[in-house]
N, C-alpha and C. Protein backbone atom coordinates (compact mmCIF):
# COMPACT_ATOMS: atom_id res chain seq x y z
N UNK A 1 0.85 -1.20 0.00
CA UNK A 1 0.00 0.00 0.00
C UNK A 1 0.88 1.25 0.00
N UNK A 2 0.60 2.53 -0.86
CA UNK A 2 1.58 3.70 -1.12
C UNK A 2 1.29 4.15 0.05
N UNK A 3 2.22 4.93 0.89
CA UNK A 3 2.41 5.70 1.87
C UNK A 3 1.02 7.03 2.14
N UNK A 4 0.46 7.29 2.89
CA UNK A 4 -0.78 8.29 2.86
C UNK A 4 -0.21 9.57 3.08
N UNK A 5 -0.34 10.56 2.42
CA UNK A 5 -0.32 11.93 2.68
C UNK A 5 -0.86 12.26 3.80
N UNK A 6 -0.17 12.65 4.63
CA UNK A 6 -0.21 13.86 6.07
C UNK A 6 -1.57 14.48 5.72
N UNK A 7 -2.77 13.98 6.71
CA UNK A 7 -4.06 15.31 6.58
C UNK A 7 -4.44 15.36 7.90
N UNK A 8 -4.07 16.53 8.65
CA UNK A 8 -4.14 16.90 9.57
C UNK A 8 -5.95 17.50 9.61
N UNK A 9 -7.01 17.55 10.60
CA UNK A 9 -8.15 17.55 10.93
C UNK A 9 -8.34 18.26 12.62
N UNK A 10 -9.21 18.95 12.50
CA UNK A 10 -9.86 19.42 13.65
C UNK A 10 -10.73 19.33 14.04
N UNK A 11 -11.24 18.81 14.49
CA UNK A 11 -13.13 18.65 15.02
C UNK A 11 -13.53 19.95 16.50
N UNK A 12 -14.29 20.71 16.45
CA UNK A 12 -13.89 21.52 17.29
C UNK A 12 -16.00 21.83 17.79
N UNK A 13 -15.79 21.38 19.01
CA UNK A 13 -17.63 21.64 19.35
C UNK A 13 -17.82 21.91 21.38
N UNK A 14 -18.56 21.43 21.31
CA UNK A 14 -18.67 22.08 22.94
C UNK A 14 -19.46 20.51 22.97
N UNK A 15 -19.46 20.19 24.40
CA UNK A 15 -19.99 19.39 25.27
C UNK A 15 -20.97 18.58 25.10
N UNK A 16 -21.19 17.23 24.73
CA UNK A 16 -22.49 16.77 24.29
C UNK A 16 -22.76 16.55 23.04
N UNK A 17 -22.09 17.44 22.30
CA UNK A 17 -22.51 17.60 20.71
C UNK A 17 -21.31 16.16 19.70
N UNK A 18 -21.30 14.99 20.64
CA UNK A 18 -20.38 14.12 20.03
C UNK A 18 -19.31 14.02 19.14
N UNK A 19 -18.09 15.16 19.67
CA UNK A 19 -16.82 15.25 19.25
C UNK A 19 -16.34 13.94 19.05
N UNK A 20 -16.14 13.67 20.47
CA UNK A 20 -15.29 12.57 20.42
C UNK A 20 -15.96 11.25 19.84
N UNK A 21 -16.96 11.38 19.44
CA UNK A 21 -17.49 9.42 18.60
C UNK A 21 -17.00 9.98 17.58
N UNK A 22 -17.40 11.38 16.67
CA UNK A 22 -17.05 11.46 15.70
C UNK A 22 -15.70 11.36 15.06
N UNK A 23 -14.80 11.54 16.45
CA UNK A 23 -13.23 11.15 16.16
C UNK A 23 -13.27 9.53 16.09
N UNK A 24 -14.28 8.52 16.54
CA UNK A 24 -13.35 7.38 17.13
C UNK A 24 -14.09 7.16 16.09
N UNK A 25 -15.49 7.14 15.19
CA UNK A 25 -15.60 6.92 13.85
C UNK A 25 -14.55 7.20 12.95
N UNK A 26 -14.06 8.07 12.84
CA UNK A 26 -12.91 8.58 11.38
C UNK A 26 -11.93 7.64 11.71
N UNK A 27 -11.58 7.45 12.83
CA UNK A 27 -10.36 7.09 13.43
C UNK A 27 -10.43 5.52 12.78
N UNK A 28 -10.98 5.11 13.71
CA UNK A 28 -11.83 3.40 13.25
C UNK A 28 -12.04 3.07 11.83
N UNK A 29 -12.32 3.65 10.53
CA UNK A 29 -12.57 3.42 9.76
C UNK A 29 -11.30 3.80 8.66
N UNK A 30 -10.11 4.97 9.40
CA UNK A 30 -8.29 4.71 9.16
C UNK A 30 -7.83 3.82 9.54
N UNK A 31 -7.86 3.25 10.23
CA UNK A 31 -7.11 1.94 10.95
C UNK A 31 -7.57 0.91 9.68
N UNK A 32 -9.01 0.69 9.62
CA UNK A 32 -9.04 -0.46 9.00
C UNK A 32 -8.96 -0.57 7.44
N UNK A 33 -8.77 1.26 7.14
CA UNK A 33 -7.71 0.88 5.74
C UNK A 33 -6.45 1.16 5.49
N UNK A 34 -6.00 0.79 6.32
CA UNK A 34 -4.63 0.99 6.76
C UNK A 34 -3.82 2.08 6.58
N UNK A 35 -4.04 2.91 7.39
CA UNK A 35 -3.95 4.42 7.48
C UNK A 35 -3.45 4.34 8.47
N UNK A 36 -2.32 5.10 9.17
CA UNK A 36 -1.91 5.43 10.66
C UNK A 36 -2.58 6.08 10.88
N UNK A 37 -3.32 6.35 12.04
CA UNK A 37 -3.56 7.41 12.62
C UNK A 37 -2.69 7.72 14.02
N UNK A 38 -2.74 9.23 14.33
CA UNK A 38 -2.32 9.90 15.46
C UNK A 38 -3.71 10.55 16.23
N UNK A 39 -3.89 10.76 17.06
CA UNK A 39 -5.01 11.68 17.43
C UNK A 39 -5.37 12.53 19.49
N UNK A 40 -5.68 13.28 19.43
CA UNK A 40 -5.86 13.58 20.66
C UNK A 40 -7.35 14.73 21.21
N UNK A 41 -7.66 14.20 22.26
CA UNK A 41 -8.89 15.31 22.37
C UNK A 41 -8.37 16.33 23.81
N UNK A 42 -9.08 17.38 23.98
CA UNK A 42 -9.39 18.16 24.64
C UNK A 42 -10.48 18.57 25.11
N UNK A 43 -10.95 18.04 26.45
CA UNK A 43 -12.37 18.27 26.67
C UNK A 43 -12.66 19.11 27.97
N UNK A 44 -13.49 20.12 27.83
CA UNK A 44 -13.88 21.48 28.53
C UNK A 44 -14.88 20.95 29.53
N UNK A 45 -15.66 21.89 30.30
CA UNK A 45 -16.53 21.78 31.28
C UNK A 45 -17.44 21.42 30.11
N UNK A 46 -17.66 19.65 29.90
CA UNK A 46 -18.86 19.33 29.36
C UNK A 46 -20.09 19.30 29.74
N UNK A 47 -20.52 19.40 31.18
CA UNK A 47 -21.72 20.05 31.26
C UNK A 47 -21.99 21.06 31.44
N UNK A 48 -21.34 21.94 30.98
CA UNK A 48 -21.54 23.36 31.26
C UNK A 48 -21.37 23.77 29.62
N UNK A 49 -21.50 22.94 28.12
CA UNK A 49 -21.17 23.51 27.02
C UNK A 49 -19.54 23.83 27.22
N UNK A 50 -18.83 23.33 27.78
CA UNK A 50 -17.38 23.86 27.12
C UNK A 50 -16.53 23.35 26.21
N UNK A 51 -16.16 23.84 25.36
CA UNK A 51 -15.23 23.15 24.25
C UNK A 51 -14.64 22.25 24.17
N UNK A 52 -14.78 20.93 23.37
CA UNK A 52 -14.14 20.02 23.24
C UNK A 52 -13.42 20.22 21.44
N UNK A 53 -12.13 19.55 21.47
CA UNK A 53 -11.61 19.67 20.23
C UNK A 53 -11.14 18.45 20.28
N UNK A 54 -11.16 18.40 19.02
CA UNK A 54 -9.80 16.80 18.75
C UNK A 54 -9.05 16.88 17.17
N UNK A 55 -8.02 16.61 17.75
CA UNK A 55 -6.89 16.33 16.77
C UNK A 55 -6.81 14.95 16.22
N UNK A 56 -7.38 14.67 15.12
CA UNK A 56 -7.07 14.00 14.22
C UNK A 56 -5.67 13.99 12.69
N UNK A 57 -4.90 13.33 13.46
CA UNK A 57 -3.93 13.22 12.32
C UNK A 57 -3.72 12.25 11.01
N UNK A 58 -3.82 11.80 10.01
CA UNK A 58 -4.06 10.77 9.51
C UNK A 58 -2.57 10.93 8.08
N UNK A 59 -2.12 9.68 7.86
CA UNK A 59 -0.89 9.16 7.68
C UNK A 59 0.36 8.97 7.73
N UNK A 60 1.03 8.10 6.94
CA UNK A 60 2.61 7.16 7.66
C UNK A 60 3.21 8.59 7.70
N UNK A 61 4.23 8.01 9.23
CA UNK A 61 5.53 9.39 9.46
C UNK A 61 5.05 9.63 10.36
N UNK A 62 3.52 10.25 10.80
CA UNK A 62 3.17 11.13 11.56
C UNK A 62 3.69 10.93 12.91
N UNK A 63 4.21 11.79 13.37
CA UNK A 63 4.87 11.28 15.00
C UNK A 63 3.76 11.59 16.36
N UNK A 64 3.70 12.82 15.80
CA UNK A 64 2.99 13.98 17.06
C UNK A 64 1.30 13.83 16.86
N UNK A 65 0.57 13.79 17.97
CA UNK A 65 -1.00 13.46 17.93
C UNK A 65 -1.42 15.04 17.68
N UNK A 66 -0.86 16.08 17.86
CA UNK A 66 -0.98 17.34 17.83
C UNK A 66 -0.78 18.24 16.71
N UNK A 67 -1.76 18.41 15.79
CA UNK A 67 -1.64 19.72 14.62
C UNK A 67 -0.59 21.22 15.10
N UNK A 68 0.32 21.00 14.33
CA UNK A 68 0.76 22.27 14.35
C UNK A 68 0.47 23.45 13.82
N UNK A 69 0.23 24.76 14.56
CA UNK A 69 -0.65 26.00 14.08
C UNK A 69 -0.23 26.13 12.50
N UNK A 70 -1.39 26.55 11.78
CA UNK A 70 -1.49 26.91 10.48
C UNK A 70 -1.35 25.48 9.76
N UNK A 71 -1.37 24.19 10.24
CA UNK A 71 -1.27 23.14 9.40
C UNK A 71 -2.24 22.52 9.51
N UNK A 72 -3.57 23.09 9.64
CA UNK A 72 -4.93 22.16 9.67
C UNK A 72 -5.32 21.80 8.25
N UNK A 73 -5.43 20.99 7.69
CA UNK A 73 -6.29 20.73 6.73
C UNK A 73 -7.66 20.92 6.46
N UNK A 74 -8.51 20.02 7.06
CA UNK A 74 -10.14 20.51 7.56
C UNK A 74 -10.22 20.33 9.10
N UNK A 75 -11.20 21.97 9.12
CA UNK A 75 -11.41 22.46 10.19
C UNK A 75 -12.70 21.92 10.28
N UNK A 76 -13.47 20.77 11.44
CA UNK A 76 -15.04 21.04 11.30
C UNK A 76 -15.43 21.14 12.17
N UNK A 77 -16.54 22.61 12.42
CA UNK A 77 -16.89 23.26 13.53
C UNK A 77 -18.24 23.16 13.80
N UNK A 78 -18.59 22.10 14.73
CA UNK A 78 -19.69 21.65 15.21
C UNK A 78 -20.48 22.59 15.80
N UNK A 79 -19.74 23.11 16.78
CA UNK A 79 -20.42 24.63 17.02
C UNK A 79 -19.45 25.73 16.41
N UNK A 80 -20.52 26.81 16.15
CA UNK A 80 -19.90 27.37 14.84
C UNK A 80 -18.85 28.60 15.18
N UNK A 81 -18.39 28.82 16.46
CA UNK A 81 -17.99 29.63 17.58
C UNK A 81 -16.34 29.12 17.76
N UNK A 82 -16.48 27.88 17.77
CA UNK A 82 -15.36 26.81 17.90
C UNK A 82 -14.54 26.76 16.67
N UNK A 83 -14.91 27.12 15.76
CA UNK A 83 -13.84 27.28 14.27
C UNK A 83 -12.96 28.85 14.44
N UNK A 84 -13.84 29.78 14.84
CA UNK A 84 -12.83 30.67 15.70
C UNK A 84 -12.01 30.69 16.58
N UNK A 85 -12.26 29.88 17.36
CA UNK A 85 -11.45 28.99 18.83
C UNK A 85 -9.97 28.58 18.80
N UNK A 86 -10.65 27.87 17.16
CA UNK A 86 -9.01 27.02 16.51
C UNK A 86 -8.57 27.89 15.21
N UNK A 87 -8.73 29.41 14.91
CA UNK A 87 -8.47 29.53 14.10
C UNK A 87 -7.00 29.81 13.55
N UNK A 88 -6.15 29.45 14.63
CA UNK A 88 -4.67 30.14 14.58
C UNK A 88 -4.20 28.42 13.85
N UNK A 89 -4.73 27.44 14.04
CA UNK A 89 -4.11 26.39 13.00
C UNK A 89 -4.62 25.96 11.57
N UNK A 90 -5.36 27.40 10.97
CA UNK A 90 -5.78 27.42 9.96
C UNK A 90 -4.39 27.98 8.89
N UNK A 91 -4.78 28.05 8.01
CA UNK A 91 -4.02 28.41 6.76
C UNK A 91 -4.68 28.83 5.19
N UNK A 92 -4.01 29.08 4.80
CA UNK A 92 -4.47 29.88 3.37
C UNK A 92 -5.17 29.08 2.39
N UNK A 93 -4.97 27.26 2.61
CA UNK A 93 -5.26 26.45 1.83
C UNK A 93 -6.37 25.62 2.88
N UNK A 94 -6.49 25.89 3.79
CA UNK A 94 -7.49 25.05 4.48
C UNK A 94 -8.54 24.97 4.17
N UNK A 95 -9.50 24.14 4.67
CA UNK A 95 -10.63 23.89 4.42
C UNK A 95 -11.71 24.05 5.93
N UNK A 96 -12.54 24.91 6.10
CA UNK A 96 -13.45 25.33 6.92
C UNK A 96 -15.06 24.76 7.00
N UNK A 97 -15.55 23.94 7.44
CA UNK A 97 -16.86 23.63 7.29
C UNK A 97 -17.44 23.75 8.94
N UNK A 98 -18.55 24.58 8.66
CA UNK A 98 -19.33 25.35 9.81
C UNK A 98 -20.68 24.62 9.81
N UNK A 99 -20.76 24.29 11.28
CA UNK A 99 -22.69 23.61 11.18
C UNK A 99 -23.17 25.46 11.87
N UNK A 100 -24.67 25.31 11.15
CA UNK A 100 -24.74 27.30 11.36
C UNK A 100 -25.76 26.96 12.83
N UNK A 101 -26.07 26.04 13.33
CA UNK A 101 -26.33 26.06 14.50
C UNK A 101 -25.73 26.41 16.03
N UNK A 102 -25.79 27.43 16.24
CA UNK A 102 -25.06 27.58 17.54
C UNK A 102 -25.46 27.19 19.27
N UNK A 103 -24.89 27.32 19.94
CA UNK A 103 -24.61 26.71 21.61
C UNK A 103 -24.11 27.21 22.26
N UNK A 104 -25.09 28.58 22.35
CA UNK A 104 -24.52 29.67 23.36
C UNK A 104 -23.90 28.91 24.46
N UNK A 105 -23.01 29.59 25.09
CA UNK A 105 -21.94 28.82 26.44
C UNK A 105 -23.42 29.84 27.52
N UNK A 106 -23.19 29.22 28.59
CA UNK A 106 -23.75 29.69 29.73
C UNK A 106 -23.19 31.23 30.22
N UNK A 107 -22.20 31.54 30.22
CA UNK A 107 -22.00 32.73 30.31
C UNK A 107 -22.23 34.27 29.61
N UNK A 108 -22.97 33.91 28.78
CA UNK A 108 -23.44 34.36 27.47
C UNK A 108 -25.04 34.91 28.44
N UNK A 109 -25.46 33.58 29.00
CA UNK A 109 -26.78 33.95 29.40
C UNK A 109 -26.85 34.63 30.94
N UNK A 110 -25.72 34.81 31.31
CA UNK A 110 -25.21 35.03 32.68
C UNK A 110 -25.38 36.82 32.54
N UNK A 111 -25.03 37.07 31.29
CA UNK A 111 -24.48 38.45 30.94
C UNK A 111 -22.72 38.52 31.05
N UNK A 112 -21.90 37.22 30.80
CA UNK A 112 -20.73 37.85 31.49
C UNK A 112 -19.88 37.91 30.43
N UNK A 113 -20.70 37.15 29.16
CA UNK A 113 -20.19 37.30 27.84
C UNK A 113 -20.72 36.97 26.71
N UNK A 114 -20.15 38.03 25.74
CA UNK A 114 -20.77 37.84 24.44
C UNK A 114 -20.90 36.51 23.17
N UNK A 115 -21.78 36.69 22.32
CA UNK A 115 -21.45 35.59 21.16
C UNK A 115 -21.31 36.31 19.86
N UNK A 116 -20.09 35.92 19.23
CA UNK A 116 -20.35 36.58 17.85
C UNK A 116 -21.16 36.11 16.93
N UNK A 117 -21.99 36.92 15.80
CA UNK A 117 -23.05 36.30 14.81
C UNK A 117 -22.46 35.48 13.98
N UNK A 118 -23.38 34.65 13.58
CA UNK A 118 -22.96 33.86 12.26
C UNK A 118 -21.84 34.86 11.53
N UNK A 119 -22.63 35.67 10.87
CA UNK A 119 -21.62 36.73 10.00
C UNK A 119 -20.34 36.58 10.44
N UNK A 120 -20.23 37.02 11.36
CA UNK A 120 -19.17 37.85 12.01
C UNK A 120 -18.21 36.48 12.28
N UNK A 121 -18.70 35.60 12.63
CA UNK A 121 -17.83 34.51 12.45
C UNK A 121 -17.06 33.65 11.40
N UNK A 122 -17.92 34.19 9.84
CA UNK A 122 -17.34 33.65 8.70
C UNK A 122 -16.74 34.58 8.16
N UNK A 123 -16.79 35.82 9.01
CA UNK A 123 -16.07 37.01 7.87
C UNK A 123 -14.61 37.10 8.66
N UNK A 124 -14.50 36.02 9.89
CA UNK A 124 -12.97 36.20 10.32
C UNK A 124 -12.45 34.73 9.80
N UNK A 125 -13.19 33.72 9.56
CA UNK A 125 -12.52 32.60 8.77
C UNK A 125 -11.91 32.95 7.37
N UNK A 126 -12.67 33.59 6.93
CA UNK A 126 -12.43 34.24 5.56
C UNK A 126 -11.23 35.30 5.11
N UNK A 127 -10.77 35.23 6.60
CA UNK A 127 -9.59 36.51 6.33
C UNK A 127 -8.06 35.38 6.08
N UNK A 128 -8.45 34.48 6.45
CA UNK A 128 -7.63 33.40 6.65
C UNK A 128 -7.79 32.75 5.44
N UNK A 129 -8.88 32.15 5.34
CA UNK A 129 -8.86 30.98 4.24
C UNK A 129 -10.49 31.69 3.74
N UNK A 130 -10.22 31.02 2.22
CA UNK A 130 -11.62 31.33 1.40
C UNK A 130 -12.45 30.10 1.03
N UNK A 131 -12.06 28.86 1.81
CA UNK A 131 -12.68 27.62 1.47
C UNK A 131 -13.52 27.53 2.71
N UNK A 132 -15.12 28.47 3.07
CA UNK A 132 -15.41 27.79 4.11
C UNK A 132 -17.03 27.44 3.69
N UNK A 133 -17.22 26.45 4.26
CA UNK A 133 -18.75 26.18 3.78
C UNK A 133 -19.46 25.99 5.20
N UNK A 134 -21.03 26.26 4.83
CA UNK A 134 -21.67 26.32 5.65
C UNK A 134 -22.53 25.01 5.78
N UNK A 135 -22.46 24.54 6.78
CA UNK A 135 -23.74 22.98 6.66
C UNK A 135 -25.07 23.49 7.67
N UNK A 136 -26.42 23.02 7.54
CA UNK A 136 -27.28 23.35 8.97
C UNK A 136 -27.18 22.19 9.14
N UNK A 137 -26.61 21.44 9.62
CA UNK A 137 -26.21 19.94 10.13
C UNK A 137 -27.46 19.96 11.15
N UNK A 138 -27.78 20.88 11.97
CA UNK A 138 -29.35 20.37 12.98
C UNK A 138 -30.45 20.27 12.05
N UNK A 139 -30.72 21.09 10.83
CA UNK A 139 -31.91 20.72 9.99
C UNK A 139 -31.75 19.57 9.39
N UNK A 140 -30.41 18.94 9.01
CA UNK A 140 -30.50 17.78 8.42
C UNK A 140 -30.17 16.66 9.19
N UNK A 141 -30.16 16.95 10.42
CA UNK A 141 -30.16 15.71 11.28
C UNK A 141 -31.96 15.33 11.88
N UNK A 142 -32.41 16.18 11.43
CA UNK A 142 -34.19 16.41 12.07
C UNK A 142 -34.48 15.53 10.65
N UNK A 143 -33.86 15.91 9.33
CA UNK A 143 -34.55 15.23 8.35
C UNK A 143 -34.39 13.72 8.18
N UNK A 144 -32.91 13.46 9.06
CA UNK A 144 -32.09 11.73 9.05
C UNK A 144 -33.27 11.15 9.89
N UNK A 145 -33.84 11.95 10.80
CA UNK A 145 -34.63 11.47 12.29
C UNK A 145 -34.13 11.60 13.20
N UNK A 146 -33.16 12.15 13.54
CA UNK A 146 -32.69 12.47 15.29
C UNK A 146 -31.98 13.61 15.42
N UNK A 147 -32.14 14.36 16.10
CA UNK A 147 -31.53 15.92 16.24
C UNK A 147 -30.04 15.45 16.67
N UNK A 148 -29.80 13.93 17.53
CA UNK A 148 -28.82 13.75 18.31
C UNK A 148 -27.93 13.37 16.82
N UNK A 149 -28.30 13.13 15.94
CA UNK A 149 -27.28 12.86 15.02
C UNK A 149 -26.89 13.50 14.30
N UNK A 150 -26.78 14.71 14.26
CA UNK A 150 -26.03 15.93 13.86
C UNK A 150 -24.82 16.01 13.70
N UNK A 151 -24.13 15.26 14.91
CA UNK A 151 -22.51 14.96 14.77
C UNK A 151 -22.14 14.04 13.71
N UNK A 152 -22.93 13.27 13.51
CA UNK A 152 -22.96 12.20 12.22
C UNK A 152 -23.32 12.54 10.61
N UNK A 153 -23.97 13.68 10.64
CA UNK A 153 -23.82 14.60 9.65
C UNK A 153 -22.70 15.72 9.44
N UNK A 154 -22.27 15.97 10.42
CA UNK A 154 -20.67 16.65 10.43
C UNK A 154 -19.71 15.67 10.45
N UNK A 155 -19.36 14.28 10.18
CA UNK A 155 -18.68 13.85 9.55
C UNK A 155 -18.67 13.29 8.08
N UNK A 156 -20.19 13.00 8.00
CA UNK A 156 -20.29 13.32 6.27
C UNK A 156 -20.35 14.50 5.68
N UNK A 157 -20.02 15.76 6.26
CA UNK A 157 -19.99 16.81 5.42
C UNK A 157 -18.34 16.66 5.57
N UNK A 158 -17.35 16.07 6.29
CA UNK A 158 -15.83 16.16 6.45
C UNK A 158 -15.25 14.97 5.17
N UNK A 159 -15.89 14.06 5.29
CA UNK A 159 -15.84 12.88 4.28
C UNK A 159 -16.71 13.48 2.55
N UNK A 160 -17.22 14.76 2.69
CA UNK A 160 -17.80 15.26 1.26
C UNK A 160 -16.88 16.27 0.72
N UNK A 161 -15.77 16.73 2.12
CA UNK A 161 -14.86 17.71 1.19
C UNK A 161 -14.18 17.13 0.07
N UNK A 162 -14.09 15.27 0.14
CA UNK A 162 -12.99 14.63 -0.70
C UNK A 162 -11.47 14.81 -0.56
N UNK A 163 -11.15 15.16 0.69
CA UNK A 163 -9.85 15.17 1.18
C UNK A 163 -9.87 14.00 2.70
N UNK A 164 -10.68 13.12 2.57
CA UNK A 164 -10.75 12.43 3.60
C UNK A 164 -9.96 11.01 3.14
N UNK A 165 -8.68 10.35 3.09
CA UNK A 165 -8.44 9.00 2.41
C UNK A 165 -8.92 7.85 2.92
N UNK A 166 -10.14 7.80 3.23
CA UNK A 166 -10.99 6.94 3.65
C UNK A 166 -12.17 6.23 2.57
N UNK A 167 -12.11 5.15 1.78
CA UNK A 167 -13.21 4.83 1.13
C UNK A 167 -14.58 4.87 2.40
N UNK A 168 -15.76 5.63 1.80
CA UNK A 168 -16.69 5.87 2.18
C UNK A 168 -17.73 4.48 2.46
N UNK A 169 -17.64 3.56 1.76
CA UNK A 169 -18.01 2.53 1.96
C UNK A 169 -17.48 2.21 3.46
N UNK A 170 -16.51 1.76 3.67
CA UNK A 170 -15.47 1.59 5.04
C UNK A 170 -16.45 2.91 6.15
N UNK A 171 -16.59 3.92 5.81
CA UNK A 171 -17.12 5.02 6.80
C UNK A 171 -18.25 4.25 7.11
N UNK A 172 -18.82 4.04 6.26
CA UNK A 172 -20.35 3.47 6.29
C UNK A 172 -20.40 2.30 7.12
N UNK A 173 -19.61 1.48 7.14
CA UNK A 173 -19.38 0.38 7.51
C UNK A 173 -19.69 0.27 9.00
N UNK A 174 -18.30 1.02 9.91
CA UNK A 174 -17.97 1.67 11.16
C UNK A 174 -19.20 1.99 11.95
N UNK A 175 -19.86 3.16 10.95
CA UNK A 175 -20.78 3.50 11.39
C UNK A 175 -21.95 2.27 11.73
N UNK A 176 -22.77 1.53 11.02
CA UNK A 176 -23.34 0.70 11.02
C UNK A 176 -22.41 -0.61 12.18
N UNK A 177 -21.65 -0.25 12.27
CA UNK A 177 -21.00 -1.56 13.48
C UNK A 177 -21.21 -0.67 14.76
N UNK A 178 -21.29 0.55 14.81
CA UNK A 178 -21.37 1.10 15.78
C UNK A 178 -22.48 1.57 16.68
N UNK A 179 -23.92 1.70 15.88
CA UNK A 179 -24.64 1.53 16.63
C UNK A 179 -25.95 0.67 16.45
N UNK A 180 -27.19 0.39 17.40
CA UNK A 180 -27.72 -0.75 17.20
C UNK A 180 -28.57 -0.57 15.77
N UNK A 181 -29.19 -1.33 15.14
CA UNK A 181 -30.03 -1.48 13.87
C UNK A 181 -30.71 0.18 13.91
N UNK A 182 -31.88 -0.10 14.48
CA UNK A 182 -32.45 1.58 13.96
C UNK A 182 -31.58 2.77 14.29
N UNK A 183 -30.80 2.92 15.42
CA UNK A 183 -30.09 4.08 15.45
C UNK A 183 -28.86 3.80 14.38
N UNK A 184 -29.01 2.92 13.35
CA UNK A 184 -27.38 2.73 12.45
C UNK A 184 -28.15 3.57 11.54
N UNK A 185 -29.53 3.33 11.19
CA UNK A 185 -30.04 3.37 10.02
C UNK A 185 -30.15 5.41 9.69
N UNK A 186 -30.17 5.91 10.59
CA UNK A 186 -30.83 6.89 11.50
C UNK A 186 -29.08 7.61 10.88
N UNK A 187 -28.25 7.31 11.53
CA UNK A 187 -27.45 7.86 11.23
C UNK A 187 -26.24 7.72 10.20
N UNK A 188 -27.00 6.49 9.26
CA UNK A 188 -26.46 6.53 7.76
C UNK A 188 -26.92 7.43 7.29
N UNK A 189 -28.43 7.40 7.05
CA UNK A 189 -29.10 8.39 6.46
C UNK A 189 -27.78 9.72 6.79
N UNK A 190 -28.25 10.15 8.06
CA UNK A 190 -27.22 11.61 8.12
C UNK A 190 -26.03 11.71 7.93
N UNK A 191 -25.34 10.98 7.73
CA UNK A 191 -23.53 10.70 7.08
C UNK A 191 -24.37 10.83 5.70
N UNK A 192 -25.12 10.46 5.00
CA UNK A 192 -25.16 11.18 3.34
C UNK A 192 -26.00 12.26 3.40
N UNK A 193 -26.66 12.50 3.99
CA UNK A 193 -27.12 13.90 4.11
C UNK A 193 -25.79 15.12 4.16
N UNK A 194 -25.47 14.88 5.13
CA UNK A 194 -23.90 15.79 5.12
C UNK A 194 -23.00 15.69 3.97
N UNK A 195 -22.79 14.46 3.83
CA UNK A 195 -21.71 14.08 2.50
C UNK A 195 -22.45 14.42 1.36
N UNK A 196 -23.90 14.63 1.03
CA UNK A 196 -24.01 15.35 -0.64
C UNK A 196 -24.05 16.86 -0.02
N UNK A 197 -24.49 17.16 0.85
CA UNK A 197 -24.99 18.73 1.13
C UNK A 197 -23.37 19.56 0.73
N UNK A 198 -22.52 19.15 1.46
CA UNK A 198 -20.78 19.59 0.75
C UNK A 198 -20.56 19.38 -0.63
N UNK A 199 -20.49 18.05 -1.17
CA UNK A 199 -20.56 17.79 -2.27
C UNK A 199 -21.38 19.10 -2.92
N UNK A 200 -22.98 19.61 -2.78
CA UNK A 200 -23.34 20.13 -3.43
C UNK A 200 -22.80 21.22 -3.68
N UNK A 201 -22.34 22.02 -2.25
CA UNK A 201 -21.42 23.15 -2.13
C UNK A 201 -20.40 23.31 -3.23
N UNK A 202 -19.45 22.41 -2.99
CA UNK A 202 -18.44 22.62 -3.86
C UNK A 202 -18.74 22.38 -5.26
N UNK A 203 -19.49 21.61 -5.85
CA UNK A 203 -20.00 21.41 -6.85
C UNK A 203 -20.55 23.27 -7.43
N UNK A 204 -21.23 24.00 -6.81
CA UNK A 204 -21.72 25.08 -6.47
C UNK A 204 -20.50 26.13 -7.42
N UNK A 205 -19.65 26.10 -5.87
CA UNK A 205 -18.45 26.91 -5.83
C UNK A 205 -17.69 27.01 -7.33
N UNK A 206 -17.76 25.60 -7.76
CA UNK A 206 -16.51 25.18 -8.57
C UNK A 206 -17.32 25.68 -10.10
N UNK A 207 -18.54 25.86 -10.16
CA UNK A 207 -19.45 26.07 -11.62
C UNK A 207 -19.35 27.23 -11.54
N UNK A 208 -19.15 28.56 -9.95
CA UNK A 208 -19.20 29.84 -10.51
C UNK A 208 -18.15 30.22 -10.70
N UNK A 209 -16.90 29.21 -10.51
CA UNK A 209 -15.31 29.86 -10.97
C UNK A 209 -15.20 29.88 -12.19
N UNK A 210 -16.21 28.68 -12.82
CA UNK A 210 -15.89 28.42 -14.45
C UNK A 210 -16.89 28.96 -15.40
N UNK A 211 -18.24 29.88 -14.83
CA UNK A 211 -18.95 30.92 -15.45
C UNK A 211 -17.72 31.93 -15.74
């Protein structure tokens, strides 16, 4: 098997919103096509909404479980607050995908601090990188059937950028080993919900470069 190109990944969300399955899915489904992986999480006051991130590293060489700043590949920001969070390991060539649902932190409702708007949050990704797309990963997890599988639609919108070296079949697979019959079914559906909704994006993007 040829050696895998270095694609460094960020998953970046707050508490609850299943960071970490969504790592041990990607993860699980590198291993078993023989992909090294590296990886590490960071997890905040999860019942209180605090930030969880994880570092996903994926192929041979890789030493360090830890992205080095400006070497993210795809950024995916579960809460959409959290792609700002990590934006110092972005870069000029990265790739940005935002669910536009947000999760105000508690202090927000305290009065002790602010949230920036949607806007205002893609117009500072954008100063950085011009690849960012937007998913409503909660409307299309209501359409899979479960609001809770939202995180499972933010990894098929990460697996629709086409920088994921994972045959999708294999994703599919994982997934379906992972949870029981109706909740597999539940959240296949939303792994292709996410994975065409990007697809469509870039598909999008790429027809008004060539108008």
């Amino acid at each position: 098997m040829a050696a895998t190109k270095e694609l460094n990944i960020i998953i970046g969300g707050v508490g609850g919103q299943g960071v970490v399955l969504m790592s041990e899915l990607l993860g699980n489904a590198a291993v078993r096509s023989g992909i090294q992986v590296r990886g590490s999480e960071v997890l905040g006051m999860a019942q209180r909404g605090g930030s969880v991130f994880s570092n996903i590293r994926l192929g041979h060489g890789v030493a360090s479980a830890l992205t080095p700043e400006g070497r993210c590949d795809v950024l995916i920001a579960v809460e959409p607050s959290e792609a700002l969070r990590n934006i110092q390991y972005l870069g000029k060539s990265s790739v940005v995908v935002v669910n536009t649902r947000t999760v105000l932190p508690f202090t927000v409702f305290l009065g002790k601090s602010g949230y920036p708007t949607l806007k205002q949050i893609l117009a500072g990704l954008k100063k950085v990188t011009d690849r960012v797309i937007t998913v409503d990963a909660a409307g299309l997890a209501e359409k899979a059937g479960s609001l809770q599988s939202m995180n499972v639609v933010m990894l098929g919108a990460l697996y629709g950028t086409g920088l994921v070296p994972v045959d999708t079949d294999t994703a599919r697979e994982v997934i379906r080993g992972r949870f029981p019959a109706r909740a597999a079914d539940t959240n296949l559906k939303a792994f292709e919900l996410g994975y065409k909704e990007v697809l469509k994006a870039l598909q999008k993007t790429a027809a008004g470069r060539d108008s």
